[in-house]
C-alpha atoms as a PDB file:
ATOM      1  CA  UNK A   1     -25.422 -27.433   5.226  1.00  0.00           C
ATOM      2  CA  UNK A   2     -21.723 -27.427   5.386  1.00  0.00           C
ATOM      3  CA  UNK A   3     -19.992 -24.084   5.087  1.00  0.00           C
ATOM      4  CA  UNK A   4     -18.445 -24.865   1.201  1.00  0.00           C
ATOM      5  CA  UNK A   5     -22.361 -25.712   0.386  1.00  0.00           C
ATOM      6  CA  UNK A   6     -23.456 -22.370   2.278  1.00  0.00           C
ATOM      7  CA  UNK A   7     -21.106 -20.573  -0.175  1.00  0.00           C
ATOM      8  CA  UNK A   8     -22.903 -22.022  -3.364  1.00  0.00           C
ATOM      9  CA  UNK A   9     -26.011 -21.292  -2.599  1.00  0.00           C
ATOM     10  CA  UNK A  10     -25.185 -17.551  -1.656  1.00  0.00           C
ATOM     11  CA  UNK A  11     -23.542 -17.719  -4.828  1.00  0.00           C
ATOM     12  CA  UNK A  12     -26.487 -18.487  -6.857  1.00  0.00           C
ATOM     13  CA  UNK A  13     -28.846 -16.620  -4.836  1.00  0.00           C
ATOM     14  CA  UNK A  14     -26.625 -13.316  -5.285  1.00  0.00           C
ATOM     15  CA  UNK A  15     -26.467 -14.020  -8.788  1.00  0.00           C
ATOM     16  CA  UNK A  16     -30.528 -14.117  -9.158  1.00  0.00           C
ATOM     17  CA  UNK A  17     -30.719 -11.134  -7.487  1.00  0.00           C
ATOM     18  CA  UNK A  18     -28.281  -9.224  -9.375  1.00  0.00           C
ATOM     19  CA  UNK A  19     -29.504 -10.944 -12.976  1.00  0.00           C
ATOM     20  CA  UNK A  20     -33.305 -10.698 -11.851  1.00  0.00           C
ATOM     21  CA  UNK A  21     -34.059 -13.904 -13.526  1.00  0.00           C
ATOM     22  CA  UNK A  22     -32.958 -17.777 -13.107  1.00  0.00           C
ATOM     23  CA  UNK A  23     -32.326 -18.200 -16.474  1.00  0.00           C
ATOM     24  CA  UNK A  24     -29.526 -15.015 -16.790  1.00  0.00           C
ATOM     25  CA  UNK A  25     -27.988 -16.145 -13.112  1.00  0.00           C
ATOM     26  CA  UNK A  26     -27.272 -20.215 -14.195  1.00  0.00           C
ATOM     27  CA  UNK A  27     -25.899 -19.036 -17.346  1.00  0.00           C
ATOM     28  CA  UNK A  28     -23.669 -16.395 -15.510  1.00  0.00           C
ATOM     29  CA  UNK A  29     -22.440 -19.180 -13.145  1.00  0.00           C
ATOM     30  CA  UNK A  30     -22.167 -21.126 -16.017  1.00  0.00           C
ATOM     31  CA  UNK A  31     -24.922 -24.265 -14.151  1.00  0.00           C
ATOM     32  CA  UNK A  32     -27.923 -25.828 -15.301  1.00  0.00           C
ATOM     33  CA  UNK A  33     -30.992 -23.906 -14.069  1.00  0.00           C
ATOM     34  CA  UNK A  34     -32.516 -26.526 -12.320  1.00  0.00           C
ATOM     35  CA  UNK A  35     -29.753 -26.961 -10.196  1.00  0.00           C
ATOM     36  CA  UNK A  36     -29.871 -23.241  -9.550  1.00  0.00           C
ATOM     37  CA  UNK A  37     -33.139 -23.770  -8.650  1.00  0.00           C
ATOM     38  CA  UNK A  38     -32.821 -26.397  -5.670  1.00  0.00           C
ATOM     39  CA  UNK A  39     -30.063 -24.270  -4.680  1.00  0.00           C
ATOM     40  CA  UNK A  40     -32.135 -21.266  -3.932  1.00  0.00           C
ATOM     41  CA  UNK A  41     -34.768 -23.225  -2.327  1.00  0.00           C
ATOM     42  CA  UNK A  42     -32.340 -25.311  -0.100  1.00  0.00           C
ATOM     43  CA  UNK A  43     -31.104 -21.777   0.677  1.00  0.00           C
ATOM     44  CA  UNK A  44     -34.532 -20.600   1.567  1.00  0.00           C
ATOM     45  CA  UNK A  45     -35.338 -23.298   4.149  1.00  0.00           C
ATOM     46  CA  UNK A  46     -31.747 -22.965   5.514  1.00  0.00           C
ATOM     47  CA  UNK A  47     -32.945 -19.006   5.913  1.00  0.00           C
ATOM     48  CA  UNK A  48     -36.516 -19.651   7.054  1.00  0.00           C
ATOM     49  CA  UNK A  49     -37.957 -17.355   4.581  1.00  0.00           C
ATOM     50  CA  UNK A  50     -38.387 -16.810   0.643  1.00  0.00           C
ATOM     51  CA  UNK A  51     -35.856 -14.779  -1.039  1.00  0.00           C
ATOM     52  CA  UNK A  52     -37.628 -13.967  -4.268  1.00  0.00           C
ATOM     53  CA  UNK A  53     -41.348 -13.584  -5.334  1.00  0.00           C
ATOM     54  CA  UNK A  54     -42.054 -15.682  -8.084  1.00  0.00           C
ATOM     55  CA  UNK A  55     -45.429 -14.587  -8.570  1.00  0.00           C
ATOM     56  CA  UNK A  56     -45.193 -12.439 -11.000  1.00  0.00           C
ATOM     57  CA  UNK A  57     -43.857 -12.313 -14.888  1.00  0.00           C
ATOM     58  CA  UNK A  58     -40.558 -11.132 -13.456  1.00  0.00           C
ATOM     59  CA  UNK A  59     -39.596 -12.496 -10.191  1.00  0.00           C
ATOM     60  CA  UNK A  60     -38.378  -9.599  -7.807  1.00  0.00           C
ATOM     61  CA  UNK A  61     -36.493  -9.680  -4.323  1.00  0.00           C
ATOM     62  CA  UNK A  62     -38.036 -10.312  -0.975  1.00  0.00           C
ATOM     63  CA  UNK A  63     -37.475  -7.746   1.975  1.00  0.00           C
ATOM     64  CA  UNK A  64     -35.145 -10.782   2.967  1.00  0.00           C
ATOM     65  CA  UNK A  65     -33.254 -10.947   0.207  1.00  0.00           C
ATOM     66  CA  UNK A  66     -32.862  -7.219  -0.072  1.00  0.00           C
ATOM     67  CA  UNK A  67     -32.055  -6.976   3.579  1.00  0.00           C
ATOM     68  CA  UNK A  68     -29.677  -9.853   3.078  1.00  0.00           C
ATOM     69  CA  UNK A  69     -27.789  -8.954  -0.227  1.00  0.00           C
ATOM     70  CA  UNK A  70     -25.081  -6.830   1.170  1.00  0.00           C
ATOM     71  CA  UNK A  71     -23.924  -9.526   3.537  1.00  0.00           C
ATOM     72  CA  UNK A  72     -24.041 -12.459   0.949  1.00  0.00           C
ATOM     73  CA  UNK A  73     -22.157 -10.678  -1.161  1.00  0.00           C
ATOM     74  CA  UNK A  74     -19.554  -9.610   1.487  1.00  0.00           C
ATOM     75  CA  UNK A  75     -19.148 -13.263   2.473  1.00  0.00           C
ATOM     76  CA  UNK A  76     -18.086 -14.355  -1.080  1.00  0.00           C
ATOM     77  CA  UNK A  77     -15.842 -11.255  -1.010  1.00  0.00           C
ATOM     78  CA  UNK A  78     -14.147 -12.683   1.492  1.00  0.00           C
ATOM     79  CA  UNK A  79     -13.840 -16.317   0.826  1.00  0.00           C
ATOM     80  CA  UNK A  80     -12.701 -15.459  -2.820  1.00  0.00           C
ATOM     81  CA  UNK A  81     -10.110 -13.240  -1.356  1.00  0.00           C
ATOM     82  CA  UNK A  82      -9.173 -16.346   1.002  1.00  0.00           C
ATOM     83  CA  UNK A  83      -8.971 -18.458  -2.036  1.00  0.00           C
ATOM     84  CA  UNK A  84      -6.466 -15.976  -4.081  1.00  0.00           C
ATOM     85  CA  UNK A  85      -4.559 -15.570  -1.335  1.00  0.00           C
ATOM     86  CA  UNK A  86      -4.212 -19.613  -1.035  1.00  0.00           C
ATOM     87  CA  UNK A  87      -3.493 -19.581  -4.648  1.00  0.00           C
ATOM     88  CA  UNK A  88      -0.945 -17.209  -4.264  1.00  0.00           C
ATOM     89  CA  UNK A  89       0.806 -18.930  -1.314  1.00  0.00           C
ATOM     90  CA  UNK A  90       0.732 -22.137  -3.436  1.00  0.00           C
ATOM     91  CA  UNK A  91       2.019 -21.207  -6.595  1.00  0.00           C
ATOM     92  CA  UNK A  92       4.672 -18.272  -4.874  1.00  0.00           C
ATOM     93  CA  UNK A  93       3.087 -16.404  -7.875  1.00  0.00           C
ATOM     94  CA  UNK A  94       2.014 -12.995  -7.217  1.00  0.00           C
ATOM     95  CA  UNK A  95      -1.646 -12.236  -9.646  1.00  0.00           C
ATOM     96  CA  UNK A  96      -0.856 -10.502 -13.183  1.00  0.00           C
ATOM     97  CA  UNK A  97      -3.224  -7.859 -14.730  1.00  0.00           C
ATOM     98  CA  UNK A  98      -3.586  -7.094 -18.370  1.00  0.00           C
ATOM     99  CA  UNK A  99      -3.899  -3.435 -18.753  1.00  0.00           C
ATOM    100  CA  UNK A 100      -4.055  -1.335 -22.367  1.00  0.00           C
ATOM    101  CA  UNK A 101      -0.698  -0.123 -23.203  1.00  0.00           C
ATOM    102  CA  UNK A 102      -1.958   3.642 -22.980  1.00  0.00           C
ATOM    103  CA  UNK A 103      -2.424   4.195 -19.740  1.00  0.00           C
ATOM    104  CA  UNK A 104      -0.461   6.675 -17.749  1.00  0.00           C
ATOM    105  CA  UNK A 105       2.183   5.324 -15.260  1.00  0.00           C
ATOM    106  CA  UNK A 106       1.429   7.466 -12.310  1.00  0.00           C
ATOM    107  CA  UNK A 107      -2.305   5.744 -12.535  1.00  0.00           C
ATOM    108  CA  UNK A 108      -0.779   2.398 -12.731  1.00  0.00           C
ATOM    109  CA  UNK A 109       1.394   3.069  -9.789  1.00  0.00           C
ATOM    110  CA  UNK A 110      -1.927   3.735  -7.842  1.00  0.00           C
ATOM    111  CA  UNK A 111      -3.037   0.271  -8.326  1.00  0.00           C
ATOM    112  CA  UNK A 112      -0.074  -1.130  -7.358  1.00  0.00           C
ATOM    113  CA  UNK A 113      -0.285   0.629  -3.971  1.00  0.00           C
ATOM    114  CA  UNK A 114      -3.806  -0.015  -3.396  1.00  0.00           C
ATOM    115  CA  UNK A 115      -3.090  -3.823  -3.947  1.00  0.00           C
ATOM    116  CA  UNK A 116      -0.424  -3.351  -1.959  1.00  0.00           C
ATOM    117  CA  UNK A 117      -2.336  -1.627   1.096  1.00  0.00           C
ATOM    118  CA  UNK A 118      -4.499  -4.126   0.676  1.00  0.00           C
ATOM    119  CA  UNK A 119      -2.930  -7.474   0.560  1.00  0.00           C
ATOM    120  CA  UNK A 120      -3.533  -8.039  -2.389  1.00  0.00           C
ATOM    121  CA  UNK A 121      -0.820  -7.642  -4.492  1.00  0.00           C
ATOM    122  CA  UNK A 122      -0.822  -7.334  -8.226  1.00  0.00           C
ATOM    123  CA  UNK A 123       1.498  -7.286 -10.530  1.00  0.00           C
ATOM    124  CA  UNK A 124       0.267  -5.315 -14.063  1.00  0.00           C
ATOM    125  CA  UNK A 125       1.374  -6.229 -18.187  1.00  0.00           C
ATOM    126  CA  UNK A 126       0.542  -3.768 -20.767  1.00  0.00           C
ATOM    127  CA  UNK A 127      -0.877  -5.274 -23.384  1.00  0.00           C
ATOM    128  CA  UNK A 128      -2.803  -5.097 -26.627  1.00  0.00           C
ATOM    129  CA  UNK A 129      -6.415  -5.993 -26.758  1.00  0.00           C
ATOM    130  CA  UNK A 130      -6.187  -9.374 -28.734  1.00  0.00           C
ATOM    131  CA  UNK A 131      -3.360 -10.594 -26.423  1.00  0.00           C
ATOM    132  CA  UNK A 132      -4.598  -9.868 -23.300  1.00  0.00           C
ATOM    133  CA  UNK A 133      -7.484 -11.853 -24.496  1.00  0.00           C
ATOM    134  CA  UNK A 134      -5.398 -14.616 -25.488  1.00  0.00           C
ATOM    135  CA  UNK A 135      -3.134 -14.631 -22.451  1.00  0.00           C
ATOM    136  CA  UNK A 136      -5.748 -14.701 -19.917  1.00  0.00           C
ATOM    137  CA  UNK A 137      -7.422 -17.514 -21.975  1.00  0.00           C
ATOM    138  CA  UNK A 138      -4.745 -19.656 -21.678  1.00  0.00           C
ATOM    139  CA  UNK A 139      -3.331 -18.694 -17.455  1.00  0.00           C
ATOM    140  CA  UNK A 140      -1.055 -16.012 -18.795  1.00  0.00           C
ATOM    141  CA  UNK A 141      -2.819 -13.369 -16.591  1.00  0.00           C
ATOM    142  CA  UNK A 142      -5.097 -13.667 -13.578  1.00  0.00           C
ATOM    143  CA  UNK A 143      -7.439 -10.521 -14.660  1.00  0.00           C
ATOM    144  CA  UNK A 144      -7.437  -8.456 -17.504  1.00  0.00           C
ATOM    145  CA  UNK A 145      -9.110  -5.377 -18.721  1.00  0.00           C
ATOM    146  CA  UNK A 146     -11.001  -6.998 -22.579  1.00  0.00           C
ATOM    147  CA  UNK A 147     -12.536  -4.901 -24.667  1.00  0.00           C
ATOM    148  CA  UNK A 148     -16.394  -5.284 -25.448  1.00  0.00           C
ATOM    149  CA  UNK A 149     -18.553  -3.070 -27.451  1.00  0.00           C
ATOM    150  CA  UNK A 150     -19.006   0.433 -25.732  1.00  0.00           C
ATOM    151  CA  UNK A 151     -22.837  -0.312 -25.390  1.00  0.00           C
ATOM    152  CA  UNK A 152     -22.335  -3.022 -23.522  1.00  0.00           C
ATOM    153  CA  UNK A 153     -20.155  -2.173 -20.770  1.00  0.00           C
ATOM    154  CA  UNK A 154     -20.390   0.189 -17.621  1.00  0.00           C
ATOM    155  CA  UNK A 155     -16.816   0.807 -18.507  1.00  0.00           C
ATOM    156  CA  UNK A 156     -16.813   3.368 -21.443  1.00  0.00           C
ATOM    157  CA  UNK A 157     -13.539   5.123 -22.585  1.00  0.00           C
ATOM    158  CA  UNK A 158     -15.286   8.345 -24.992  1.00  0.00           C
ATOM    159  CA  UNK A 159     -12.402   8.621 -27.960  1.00  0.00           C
ATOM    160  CA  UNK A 160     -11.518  11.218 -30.021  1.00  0.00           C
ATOM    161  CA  UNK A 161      -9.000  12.515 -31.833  1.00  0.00           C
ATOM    162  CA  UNK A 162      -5.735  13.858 -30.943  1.00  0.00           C
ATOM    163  CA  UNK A 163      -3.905  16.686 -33.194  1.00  0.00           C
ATOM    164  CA  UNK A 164      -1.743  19.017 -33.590  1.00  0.00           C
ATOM    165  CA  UNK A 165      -3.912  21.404 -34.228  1.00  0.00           C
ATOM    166  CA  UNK A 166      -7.330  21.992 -32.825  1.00  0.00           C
ATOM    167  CA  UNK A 167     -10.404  20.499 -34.616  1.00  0.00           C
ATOM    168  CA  UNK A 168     -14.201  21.235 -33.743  1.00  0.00           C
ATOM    169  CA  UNK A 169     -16.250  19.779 -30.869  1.00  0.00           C
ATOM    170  CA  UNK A 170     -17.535  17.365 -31.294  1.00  0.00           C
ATOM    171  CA  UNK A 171     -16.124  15.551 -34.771  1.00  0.00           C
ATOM    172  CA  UNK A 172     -18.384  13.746 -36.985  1.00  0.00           C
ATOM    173  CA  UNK A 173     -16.109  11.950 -39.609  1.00  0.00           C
ATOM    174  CA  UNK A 174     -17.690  13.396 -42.621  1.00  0.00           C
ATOM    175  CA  UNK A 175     -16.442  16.951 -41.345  1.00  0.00           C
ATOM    176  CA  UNK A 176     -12.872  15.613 -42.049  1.00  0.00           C
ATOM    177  CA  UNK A 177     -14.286  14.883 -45.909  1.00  0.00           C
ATOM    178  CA  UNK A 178     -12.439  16.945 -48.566  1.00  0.00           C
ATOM    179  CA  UNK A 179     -14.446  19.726 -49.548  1.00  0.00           C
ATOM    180  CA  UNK A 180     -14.767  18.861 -53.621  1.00  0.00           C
ATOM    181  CA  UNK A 181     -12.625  20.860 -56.345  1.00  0.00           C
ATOM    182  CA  UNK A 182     -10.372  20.606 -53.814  1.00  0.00           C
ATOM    183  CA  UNK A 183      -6.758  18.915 -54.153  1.00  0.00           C
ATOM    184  CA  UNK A 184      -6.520  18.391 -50.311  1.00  0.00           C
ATOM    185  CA  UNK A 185      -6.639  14.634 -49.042  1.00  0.00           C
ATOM    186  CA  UNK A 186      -8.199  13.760 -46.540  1.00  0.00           C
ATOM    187  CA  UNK A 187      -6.171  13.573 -42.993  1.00  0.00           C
ATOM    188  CA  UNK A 188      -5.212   9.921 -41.897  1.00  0.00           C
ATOM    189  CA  UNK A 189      -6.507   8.584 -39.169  1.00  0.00           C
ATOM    190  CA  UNK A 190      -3.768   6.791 -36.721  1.00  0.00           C
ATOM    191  CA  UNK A 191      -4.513   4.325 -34.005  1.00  0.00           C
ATOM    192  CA  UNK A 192      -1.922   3.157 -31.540  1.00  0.00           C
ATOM    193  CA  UNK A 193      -1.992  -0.858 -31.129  1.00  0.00           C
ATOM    194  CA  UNK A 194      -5.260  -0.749 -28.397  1.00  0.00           C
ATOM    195  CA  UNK A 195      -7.654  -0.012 -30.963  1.00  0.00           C
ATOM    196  CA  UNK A 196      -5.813  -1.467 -34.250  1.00  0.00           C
ATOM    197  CA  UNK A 197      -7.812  -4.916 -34.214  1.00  0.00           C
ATOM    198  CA  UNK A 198     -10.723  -6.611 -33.604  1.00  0.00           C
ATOM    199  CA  UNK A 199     -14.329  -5.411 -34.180  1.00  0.00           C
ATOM    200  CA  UNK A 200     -13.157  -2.087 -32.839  1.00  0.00           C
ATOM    201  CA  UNK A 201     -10.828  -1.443 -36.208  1.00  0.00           C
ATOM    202  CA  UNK A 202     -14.103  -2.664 -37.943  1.00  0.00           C
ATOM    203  CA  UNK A 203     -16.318  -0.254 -36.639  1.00  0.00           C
ATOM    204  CA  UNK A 204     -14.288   2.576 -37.388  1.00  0.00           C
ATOM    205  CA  UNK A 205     -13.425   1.726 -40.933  1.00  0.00           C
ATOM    206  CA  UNK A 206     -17.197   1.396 -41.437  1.00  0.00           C
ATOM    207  CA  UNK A 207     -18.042   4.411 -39.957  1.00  0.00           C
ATOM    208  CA  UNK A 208     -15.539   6.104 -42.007  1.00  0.00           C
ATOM    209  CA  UNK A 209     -16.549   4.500 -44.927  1.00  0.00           C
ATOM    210  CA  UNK A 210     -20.255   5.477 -44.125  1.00  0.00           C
ATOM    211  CA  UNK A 211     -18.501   8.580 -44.199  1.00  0.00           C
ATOM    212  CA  UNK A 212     -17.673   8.913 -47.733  1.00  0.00           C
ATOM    213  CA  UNK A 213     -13.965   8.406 -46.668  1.00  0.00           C
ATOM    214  CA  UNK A 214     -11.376   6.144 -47.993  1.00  0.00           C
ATOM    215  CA  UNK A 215     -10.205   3.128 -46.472  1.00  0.00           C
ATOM    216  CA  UNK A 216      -6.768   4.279 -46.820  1.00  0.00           C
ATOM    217  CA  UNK A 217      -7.532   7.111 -44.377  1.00  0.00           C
ATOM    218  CA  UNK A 218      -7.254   4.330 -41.247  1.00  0.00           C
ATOM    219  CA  UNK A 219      -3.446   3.715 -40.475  1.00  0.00           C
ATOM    220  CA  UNK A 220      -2.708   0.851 -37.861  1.00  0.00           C
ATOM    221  CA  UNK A 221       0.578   0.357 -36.026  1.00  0.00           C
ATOM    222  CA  UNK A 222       2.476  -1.727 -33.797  1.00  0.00           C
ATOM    223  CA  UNK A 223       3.944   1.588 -31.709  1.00  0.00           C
ATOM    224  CA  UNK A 224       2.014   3.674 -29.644  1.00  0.00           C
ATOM    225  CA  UNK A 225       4.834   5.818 -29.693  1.00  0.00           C
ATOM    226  CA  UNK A 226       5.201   6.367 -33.149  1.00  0.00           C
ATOM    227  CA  UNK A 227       1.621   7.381 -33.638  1.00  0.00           C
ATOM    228  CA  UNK A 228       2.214  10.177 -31.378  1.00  0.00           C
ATOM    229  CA  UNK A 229       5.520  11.058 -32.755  1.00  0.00           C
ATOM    230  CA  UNK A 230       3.301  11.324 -36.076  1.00  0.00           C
ATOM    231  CA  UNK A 231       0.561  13.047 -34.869  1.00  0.00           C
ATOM    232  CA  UNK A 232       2.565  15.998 -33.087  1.00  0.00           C
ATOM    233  CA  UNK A 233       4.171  16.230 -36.637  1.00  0.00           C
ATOM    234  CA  UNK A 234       0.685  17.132 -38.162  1.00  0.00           C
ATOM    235  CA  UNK A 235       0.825  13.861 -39.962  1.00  0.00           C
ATOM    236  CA  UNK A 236      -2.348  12.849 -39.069  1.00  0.00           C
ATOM    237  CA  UNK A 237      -4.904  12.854 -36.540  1.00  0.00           C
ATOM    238  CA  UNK A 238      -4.795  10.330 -33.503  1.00  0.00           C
ATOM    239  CA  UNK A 239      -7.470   8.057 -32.064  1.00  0.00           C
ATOM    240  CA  UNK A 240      -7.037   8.462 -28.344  1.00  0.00           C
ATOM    241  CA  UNK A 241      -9.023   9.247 -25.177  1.00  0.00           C
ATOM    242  CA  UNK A 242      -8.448  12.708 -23.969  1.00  0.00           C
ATOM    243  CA  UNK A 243      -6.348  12.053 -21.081  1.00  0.00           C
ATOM    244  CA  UNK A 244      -3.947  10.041 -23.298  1.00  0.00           C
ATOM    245  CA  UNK A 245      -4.116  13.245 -26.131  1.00  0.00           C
ATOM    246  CA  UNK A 246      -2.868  16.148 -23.319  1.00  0.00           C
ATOM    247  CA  UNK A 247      -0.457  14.150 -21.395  1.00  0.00           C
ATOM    248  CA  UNK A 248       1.429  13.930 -24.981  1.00  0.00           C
ATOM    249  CA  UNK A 249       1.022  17.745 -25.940  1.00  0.00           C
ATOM    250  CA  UNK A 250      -1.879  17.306 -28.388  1.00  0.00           C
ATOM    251  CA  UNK A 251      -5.231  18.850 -28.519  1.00  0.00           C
ATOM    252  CA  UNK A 252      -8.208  16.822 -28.829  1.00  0.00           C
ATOM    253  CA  UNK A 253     -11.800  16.696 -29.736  1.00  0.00           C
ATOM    254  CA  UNK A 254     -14.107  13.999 -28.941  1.00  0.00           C
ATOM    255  CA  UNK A 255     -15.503  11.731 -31.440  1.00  0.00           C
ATOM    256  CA  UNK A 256     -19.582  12.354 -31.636  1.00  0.00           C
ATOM    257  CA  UNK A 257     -19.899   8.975 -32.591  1.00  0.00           C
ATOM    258  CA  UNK A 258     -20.545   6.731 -29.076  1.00  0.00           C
ATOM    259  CA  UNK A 259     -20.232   3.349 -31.174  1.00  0.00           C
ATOM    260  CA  UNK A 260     -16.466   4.271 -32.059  1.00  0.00           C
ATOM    261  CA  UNK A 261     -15.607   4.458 -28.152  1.00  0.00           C
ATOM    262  CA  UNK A 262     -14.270   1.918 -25.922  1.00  0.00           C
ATOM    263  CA  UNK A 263     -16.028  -0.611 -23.874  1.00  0.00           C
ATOM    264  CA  UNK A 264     -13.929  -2.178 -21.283  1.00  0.00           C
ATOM    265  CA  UNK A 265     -14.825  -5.428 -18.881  1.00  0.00           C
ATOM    266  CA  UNK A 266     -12.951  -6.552 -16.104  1.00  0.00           C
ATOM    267  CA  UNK A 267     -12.594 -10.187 -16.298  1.00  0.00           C
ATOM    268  CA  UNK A 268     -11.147 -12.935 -14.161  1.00  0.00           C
ATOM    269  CA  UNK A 269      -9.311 -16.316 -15.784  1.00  0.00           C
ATOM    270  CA  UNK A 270     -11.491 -19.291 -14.984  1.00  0.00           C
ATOM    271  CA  UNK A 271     -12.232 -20.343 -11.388  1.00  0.00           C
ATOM    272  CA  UNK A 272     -11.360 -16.980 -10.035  1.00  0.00           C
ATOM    273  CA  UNK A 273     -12.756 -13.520  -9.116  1.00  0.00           C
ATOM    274  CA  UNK A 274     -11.179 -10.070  -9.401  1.00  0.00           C
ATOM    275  CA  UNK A 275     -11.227  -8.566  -6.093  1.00  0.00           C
ATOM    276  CA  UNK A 276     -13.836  -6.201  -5.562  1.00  0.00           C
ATOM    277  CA  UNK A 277     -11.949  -2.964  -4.982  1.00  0.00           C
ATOM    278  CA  UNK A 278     -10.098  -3.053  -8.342  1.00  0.00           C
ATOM    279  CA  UNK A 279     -13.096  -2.394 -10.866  1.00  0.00           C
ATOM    280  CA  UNK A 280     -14.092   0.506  -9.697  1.00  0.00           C
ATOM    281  CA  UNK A 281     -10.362   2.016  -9.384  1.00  0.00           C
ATOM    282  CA  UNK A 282      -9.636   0.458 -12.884  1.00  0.00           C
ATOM    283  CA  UNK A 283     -12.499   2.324 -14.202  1.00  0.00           C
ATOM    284  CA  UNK A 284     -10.544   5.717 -12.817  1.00  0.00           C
ATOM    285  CA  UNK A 285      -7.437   4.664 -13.964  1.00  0.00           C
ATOM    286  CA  UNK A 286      -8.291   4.150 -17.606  1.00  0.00           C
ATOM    287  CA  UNK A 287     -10.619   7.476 -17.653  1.00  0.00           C
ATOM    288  CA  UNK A 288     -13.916   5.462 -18.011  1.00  0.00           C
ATOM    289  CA  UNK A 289     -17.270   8.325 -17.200  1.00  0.00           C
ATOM    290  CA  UNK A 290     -20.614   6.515 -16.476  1.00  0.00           C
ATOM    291  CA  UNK A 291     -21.735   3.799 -14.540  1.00  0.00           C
ATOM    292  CA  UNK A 292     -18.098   3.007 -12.915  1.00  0.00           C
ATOM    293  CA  UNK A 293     -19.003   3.016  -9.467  1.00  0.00           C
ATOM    294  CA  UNK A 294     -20.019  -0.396  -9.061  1.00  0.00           C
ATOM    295  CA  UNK A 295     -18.257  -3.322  -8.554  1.00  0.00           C
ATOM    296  CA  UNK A 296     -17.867  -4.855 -12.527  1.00  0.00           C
ATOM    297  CA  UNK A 297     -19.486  -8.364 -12.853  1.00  0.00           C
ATOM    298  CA  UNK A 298     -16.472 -10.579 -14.124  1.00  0.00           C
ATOM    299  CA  UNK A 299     -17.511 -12.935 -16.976  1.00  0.00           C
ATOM    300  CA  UNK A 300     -16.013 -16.457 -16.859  1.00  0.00           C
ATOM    301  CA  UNK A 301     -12.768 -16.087 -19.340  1.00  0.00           C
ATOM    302  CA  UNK A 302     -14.529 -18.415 -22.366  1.00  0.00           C
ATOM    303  CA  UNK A 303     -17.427 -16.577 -22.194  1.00  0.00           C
ATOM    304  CA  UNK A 304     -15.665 -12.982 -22.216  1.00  0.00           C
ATOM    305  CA  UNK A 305     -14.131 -14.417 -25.119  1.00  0.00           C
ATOM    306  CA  UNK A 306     -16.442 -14.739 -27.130  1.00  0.00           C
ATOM    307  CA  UNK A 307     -17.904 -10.792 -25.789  1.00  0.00           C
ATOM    308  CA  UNK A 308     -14.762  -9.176 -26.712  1.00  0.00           C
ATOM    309  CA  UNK A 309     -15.191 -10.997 -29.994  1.00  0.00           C
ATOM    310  CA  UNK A 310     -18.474  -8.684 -30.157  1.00  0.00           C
END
């Protein structure tokens, strides 16, 4: 088996383990399963031993293929980071990464060191959601942060909203419901460009509809710093992360809806992989809080596509 082989079949045999299935793994690698399959058993007799028991519903990992994970999946570390480095030195092109346009510089700057103190140098956009979706689609950016439903990613950013003055903790929407004889109107609702399209608007205006809220209460922009600029006046109240609310002065309460935050993947353009120290640092950098620690699985960019489409 010659070494670009080897690196197939450690490919598809890391992907089984980490899917637990052959059907989830080919369709991750974006293969036919039966070719999957003779891939894993080619890999087997290369091994001398099974790597997964198959005689069950499920099919779970050998003591092999447990013992052997970490190693595999070191080895394609290593020959992906040969690869982006070839790319690099063959385009003179240094890798691009589409980040939200919220996040705070000194956390940026820390991923430009670490790339840097690794070798791996990056260079970062800020971008809204639909366009870094677009870009990385079409070779604009080698990685990019996409936005996926909040359920559905280890990458969770809880929202809530930022003001001038404080509200309760948590806020449900319907607390921000005129009370009735009253001539008050209900606050708007501002969101900077990150969360002003896709499903994410959608969600929210349902939930505020659900609410018994206008529509009229949800006011997108084009300027992140305008919303601030609006919320500090007391003109409304501003959908944010917490980080983003107290490094501009305001106060903030989270939102106790977990539908309305953001989901985040880390995803590679086609026929590459995001290095494997940058997802978890990401996950710091954008304030993410559960499972962050691991590694994120990049999705091929077509099929993150359609994700971030939810």
């Amino acid at each position: 088996m010659c070494l670009v082989d080897l690196l197939a079949h450690l490919e598809a045999y890391v992907a089984v383990a980490e899917e637990g299935g052959f059907s989830a793994a080919a369709e991750r690698l974006g293969i036919a399963q039966p070719l999957l399959s003779r891939r894993i058993k080619n890999l087997e007799e290369y091994l001398g031993g099974a790597l997964f028991d198959r005689s069950r519903r499920r099919i779970a990992n050998t003591e092999l293929a447990t013992l052997l994970l970490p190693h595999a999946t070191d080895v394609l570390g290593r020959a992906e980071h040969l690869r982006t480095l070839a790319r690099t030195a063959l385009t003179g092109r240094t890798p691009v990464l589409g980040m939200p346009p919220d996040c705070a510089p000194a956390a940026l700057a820390r991923v430009l060191r670490a790339g840097a103190d690794r070798e791996d140098p990056l260079t970062i956009r800020e971008l809204p959601a639909p366009q870094r979706e677009t870009e990385l689609a079409e070779g604009g950016l080698a990685f990019a942060l996409l936005r996926v439903p909040p359920q559905r990613s280890r990458m969770r950013v809880p929202l809530g909203l930022g003001t001038a003055q404080p509200l309760p903790r948590p806020v449900h929407l319907d607390q921000l419901r005129p009370r009735r004889a009253s001539t008050e109107r209900a606050p708007r609702i501002l969101l900077t460009p990150e969360d002003a399209g896709g499903f994410a608007v959608e969600r929210l205006r349902k939930a505020v509809a659900q609410a018994g809220l206008a529509e009229q209460c949800v006011h997108t922009g084009d300027s992140t710093s305008t919303a601030v600029a609006e919320a500090l006046a007391g003109n409304g109240l501003l959908l944010c992360p917490e980080a983003f609310a107290r490094t501009h002065g305001l106060a903030w309460s989270p939102l106790a809806d977990p539908a309305l935050h953001r989901g985040y993947t880390l995803t590679a353009a086609h026929g590459s992989r995001a290095p494997g120290w940058l997802g978890p640092l990401l996950a710091t950098v954008i304030g993410a809080v559960g499972e962050t620690g691991a590694p994120q699985q990049e999705e091929p960019a077509d099929r993150a596509h359609l994700a971030a489409r939810g």
